[in-house]
N, C-alpha and C. Protein backbone atom coordinates (compact mmCIF):
# COMPACT_ATOMS: atom_id res chain seq x y z
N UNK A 1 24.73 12.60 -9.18
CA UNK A 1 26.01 13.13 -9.57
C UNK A 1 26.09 13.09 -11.08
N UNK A 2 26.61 14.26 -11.42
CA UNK A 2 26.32 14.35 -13.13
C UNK A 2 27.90 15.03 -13.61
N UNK A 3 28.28 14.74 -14.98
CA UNK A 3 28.92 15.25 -15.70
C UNK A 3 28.78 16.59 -16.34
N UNK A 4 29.72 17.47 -16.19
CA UNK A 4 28.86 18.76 -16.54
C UNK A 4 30.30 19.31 -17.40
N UNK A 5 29.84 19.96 -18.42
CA UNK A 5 31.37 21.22 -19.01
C UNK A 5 31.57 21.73 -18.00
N UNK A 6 32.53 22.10 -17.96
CA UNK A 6 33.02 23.64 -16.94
C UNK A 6 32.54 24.60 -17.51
N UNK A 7 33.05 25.02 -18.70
CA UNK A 7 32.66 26.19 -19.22
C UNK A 7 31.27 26.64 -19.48
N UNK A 8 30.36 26.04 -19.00
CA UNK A 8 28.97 25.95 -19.31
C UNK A 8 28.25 26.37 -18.21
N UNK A 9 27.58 27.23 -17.82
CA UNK A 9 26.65 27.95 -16.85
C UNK A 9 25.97 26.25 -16.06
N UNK A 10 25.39 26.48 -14.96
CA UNK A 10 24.61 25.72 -14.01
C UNK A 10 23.36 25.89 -14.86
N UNK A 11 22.97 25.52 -15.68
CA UNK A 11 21.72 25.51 -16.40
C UNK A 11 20.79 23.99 -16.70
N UNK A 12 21.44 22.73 -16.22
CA UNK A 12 21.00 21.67 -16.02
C UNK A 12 20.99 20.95 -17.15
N UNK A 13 22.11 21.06 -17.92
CA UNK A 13 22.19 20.73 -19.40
C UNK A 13 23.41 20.09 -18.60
N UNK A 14 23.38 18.28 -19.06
CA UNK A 14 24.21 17.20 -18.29
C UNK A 14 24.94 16.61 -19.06
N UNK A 15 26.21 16.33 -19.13
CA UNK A 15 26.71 15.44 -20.17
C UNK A 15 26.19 13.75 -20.17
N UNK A 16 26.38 13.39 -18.61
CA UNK A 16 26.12 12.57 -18.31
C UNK A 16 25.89 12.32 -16.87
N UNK A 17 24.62 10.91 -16.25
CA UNK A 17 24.11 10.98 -14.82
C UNK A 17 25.46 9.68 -14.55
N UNK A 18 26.10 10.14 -13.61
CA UNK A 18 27.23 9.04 -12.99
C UNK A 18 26.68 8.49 -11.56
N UNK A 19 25.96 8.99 -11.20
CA UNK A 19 25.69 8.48 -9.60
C UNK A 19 24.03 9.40 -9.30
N UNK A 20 24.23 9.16 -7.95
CA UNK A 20 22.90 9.28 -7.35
C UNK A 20 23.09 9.28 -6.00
N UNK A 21 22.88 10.59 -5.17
CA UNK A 21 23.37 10.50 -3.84
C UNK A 21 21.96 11.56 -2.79
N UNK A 22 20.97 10.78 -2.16
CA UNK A 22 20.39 10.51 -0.84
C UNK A 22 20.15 11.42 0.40
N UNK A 23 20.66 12.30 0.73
CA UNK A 23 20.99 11.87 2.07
C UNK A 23 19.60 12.11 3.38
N UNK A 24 18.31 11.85 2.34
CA UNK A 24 17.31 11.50 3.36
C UNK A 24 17.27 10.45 4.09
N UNK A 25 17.55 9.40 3.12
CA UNK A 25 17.30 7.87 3.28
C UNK A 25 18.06 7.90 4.70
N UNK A 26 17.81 6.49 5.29
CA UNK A 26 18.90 6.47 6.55
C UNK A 26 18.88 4.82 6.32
N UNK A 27 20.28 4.21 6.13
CA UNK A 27 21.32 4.90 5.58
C UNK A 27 21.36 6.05 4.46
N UNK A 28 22.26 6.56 3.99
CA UNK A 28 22.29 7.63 2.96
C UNK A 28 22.32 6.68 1.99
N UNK A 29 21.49 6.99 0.51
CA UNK A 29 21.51 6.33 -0.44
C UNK A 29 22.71 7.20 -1.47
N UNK A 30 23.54 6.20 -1.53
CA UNK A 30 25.28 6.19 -2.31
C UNK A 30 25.16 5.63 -3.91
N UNK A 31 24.91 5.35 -4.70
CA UNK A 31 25.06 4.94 -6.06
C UNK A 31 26.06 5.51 -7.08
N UNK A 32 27.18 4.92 -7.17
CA UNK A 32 28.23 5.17 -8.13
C UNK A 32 28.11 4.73 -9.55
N UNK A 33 28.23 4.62 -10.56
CA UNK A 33 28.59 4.05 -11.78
C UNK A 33 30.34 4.22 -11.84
N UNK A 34 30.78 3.24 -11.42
CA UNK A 34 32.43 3.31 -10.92
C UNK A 34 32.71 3.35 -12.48
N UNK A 35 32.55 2.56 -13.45
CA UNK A 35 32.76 2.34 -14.68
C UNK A 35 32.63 3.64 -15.27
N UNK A 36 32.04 4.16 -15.44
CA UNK A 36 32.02 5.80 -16.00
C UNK A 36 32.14 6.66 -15.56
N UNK A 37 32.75 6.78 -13.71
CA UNK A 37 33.05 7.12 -13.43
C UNK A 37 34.78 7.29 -13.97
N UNK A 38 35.16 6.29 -13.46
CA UNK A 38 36.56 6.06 -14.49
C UNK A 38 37.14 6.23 -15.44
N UNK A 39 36.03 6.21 -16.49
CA UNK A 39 36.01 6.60 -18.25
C UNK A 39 36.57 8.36 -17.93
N UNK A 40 35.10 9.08 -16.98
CA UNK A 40 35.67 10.79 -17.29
C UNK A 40 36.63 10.92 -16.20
N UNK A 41 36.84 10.54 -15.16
CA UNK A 41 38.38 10.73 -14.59
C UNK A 41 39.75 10.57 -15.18
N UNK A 42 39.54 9.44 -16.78
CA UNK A 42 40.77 8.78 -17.30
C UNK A 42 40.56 10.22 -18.40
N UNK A 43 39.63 10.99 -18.81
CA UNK A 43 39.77 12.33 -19.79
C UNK A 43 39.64 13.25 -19.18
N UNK A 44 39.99 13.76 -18.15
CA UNK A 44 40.60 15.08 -17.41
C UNK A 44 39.18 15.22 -16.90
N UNK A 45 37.96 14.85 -16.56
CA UNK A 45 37.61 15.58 -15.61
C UNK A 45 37.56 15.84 -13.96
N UNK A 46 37.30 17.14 -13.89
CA UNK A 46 38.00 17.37 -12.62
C UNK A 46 36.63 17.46 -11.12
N UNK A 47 36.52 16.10 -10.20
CA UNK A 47 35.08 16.37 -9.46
C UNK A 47 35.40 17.54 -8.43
N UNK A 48 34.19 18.01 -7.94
CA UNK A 48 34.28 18.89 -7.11
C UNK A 48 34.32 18.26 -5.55
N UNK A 49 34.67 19.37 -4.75
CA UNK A 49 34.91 18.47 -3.26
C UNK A 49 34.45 17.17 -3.07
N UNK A 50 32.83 18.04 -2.89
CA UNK A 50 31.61 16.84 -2.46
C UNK A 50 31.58 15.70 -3.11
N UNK A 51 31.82 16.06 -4.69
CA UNK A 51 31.92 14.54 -5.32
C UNK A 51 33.51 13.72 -5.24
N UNK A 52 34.66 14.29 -4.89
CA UNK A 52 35.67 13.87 -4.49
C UNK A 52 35.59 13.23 -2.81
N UNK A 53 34.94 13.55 -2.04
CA UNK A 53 34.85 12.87 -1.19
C UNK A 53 34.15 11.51 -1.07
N UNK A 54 32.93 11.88 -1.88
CA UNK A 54 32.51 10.54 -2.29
C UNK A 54 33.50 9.42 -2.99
N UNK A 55 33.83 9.59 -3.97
CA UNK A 55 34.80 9.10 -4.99
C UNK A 55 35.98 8.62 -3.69
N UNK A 56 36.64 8.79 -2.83
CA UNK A 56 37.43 8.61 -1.77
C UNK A 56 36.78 7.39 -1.05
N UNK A 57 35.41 7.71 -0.97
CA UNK A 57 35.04 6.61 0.27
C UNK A 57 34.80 5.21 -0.59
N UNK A 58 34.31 5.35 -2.02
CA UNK A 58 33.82 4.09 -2.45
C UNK A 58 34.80 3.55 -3.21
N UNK A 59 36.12 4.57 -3.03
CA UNK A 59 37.55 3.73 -3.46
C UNK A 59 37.90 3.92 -4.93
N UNK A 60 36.86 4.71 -5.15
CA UNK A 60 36.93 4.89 -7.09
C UNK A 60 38.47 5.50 -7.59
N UNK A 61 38.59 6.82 -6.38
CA UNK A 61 39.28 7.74 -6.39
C UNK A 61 40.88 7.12 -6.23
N UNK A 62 41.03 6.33 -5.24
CA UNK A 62 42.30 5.54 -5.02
C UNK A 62 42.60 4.58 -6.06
N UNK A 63 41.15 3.61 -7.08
CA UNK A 63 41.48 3.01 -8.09
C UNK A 63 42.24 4.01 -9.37
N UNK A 64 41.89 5.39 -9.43
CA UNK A 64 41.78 5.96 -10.83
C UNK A 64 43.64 6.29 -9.96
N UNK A 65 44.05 6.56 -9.29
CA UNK A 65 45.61 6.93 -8.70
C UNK A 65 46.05 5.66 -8.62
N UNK A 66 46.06 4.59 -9.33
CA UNK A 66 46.56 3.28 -9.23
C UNK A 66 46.95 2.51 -8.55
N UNK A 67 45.89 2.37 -7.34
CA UNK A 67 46.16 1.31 -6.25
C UNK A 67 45.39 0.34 -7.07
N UNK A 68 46.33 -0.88 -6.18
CA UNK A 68 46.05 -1.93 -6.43
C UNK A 68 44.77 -2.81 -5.89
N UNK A 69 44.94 -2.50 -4.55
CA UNK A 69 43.83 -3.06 -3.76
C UNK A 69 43.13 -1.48 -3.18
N UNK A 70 41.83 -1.72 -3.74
CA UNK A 70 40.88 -0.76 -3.33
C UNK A 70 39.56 -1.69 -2.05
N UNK A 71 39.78 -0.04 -1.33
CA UNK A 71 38.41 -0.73 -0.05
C UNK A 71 37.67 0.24 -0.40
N UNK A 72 35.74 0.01 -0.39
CA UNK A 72 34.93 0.71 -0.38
C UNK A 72 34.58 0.75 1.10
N UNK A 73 34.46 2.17 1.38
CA UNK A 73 33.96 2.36 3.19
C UNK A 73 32.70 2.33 2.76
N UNK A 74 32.01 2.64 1.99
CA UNK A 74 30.57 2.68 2.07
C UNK A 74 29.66 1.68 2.27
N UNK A 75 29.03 1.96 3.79
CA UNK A 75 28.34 1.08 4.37
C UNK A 75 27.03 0.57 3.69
N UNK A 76 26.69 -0.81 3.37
CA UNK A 76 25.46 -1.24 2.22
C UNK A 76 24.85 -1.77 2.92
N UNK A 77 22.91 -0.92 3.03
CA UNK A 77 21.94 -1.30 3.94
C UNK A 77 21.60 -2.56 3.14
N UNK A 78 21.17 -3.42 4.51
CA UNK A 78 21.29 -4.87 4.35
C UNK A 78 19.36 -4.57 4.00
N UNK A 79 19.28 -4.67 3.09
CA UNK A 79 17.87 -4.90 2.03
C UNK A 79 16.80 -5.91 2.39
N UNK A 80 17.43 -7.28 2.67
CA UNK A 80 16.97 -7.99 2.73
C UNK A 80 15.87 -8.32 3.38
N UNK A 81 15.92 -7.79 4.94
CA UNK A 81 15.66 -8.01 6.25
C UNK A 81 14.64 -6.86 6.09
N UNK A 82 14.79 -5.94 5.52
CA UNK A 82 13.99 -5.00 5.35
C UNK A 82 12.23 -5.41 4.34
N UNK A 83 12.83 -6.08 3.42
CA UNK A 83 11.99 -5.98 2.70
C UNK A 83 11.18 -7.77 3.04
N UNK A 84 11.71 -8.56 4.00
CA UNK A 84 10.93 -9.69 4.83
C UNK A 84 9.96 -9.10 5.66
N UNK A 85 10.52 -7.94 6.41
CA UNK A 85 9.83 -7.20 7.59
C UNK A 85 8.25 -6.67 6.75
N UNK A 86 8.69 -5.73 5.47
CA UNK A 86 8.01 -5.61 4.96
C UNK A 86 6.84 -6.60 4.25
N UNK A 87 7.49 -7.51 3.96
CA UNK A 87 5.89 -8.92 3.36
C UNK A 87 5.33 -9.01 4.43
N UNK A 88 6.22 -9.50 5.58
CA UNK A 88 5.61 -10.44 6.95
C UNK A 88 4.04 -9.07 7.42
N UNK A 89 4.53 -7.95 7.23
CA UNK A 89 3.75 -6.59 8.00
C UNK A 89 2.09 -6.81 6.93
N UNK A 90 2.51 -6.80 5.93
CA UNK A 90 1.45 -7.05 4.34
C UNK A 90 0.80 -7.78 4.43
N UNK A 91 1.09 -9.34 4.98
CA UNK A 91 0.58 -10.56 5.26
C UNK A 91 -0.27 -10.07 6.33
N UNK A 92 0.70 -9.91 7.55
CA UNK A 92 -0.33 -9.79 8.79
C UNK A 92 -1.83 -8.82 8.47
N UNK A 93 -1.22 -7.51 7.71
CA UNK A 93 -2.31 -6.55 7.93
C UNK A 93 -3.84 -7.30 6.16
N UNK A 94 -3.30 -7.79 5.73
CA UNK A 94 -4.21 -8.77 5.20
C UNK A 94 -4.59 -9.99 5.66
N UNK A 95 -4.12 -10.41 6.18
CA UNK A 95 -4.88 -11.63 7.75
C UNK A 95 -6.23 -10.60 8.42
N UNK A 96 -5.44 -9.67 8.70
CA UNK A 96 -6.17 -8.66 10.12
C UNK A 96 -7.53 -8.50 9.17
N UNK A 97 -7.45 -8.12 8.05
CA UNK A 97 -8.52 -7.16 6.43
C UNK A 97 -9.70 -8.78 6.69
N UNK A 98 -9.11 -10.09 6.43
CA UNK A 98 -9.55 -11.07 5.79
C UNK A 98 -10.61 -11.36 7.55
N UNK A 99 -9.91 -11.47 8.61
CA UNK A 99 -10.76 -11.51 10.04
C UNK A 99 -11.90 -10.64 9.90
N UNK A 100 -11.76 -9.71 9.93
CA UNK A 100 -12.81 -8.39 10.11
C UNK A 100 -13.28 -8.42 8.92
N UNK A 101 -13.41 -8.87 7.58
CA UNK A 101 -14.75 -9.35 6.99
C UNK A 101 -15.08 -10.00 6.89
N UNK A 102 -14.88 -11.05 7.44
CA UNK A 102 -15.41 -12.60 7.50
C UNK A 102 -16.15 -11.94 9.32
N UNK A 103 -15.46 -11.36 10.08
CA UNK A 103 -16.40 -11.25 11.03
C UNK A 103 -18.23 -10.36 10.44
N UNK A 104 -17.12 -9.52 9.99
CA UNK A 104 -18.40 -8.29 9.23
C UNK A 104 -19.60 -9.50 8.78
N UNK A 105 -19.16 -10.30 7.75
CA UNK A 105 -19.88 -10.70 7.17
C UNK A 105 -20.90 -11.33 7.88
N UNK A 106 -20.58 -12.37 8.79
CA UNK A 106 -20.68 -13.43 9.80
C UNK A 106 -21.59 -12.26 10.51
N UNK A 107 -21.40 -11.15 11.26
CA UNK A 107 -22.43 -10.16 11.65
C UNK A 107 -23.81 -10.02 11.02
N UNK A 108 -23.66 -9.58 9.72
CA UNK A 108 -24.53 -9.04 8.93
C UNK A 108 -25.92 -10.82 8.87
N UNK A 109 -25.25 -12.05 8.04
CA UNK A 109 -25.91 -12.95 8.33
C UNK A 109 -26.77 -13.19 9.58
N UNK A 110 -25.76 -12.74 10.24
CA UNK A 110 -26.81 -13.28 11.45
C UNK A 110 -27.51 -12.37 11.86
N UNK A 111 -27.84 -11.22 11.47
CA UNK A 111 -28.30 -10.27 11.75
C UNK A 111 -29.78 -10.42 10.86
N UNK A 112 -29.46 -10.96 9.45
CA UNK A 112 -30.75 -11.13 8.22
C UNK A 112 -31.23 -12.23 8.87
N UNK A 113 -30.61 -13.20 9.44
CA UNK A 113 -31.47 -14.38 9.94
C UNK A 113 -32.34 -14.17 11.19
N UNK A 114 -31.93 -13.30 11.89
CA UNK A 114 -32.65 -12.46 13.38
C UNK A 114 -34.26 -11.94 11.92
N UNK A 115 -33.94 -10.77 11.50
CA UNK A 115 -34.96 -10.06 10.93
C UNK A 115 -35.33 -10.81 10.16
N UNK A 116 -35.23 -11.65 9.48
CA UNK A 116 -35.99 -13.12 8.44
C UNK A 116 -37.57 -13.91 9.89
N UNK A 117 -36.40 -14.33 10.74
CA UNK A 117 -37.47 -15.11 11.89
C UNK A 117 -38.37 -13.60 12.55
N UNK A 118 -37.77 -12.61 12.92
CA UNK A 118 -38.51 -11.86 13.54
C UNK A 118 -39.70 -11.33 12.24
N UNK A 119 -39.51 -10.94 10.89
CA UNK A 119 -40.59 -10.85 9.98
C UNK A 119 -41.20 -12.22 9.71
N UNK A 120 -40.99 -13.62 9.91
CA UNK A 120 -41.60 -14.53 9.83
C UNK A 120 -42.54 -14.59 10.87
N UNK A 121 -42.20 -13.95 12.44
CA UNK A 121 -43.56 -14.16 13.24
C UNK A 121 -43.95 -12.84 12.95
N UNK A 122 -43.89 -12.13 12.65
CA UNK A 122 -44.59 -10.86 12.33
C UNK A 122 -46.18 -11.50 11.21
N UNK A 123 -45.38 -12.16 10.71
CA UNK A 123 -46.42 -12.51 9.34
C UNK A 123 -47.14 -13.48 9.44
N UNK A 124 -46.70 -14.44 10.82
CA UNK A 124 -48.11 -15.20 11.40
C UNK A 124 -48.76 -14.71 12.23
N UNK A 125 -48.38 -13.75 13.13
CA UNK A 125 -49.31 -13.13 14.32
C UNK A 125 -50.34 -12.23 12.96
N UNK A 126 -49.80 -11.41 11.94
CA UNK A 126 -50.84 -10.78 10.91
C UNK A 126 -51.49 -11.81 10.73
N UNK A 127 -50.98 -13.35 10.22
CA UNK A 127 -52.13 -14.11 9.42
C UNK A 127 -53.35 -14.82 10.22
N UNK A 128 -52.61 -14.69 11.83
CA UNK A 128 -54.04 -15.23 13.22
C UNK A 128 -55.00 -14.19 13.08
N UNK A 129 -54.15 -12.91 13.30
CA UNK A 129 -55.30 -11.30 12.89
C UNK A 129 -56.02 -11.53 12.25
N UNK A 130 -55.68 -11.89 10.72
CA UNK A 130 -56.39 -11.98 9.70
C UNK A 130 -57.99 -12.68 9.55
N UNK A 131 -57.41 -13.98 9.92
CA UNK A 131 -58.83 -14.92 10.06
C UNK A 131 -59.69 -14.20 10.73
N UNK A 132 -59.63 -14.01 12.16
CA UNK A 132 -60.23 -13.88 13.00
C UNK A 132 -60.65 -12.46 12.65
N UNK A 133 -60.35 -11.53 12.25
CA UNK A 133 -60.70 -10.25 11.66
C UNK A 133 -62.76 -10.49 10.47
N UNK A 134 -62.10 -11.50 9.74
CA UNK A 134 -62.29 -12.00 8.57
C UNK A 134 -63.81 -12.61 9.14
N UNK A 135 -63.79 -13.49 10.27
CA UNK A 135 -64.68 -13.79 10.82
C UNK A 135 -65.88 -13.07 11.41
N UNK A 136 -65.48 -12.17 12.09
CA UNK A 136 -65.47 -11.09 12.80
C UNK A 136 -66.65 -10.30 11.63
N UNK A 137 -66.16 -10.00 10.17
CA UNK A 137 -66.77 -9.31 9.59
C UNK A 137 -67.97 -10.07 8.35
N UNK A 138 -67.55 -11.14 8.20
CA UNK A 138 -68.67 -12.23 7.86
C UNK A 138 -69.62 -12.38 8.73
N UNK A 139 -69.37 -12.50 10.15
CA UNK A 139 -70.90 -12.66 11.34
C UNK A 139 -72.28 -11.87 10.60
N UNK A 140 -71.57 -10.06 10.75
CA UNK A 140 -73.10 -9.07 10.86
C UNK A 140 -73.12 -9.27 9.48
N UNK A 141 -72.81 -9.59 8.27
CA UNK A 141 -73.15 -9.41 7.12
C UNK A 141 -74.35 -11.11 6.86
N UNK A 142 -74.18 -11.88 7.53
CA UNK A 142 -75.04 -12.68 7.59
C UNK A 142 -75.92 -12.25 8.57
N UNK A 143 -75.83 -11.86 9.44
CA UNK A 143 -77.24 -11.01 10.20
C UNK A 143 -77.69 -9.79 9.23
N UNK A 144 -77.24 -8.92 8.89
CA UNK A 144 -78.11 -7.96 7.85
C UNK A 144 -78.76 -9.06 6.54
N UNK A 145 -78.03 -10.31 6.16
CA UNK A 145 -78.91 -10.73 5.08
C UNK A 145 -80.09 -11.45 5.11
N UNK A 146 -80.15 -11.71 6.78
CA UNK A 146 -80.70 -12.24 7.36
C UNK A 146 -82.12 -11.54 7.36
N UNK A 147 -81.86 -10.59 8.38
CA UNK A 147 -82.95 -9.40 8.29
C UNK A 147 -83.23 -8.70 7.33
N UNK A 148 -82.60 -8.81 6.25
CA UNK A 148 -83.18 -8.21 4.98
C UNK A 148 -84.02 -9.66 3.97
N UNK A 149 -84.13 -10.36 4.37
CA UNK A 149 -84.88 -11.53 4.28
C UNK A 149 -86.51 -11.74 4.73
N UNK A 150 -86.30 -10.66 5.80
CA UNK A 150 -87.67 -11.11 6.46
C UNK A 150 -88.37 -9.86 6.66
């Protein structure tokens, strides 16, 4: 809600921002500046419906006509409860983040320790090969030096 000349085209040139009004939010988001609101009501300016109805509900309108006791109808979403709901949800779904990589992790380990032991017998069944390979090919080379001896 803004202050505007009259005489001045809809061109978005503001005197001043007095409020701020919603109506996606649910509740509708309502924001008055009652205080300056008051200031341009006390120098002739004149709101239009929509902003006169507002001005009615949050009691501005009945203060600036000099009642004494003003009621605001405008219902104020309780914040609080909202924004607990909101940590408690943050917490949980970072609990849930902190499980599932500590499981991840806990996976993966035990997974390098499987392929650590399974390449550890890999690399003694090669090193039984080995000898016995080794043997295997030392025999005829002492029989050819043999026979090339005699």
């Amino acid at each position: 809600m803004v202050v505007v000349d009259s005489r001045k085209k809809r061109d978005g040139r503001v005197i001043e921002e007095v409020g701020k009004y919603d109506p996606n939010q649910q509740p509708s988001l309502i924001e008055l500046n009652s205080e300056r609101i008051q200031y341009w009501l006390g120098v002739g300016a004149q709101p239009s419906d929509a902003v006169h109805r507002f001005l009615v509900l949050s009691g501005d309108w009945a203060q600036f006509k000099g009642a004494k006791v003003v009621e605001n109808r405008i219902q104020v979403k309780d914040a609080g409860a909202d924004v607990e709901a909101a940590v408690k949800a943050a917490d949980d779904a970072a609990e849930k983040a902190k499980a599932k990589k500590a499981e991840a992790e806990a996976k993966a380990k035990k997974e390098a320790e499987e392929a650590a032991k399974a390449a550890e017998a890999e690399a003694a069944e090669d090193a039984a090969e080995a000898p016995a390979e080794e043997k295997a090919e030392d025999a005829p080379a002492e029989e050819k030096t043999e026979e090339a001896a005699e």
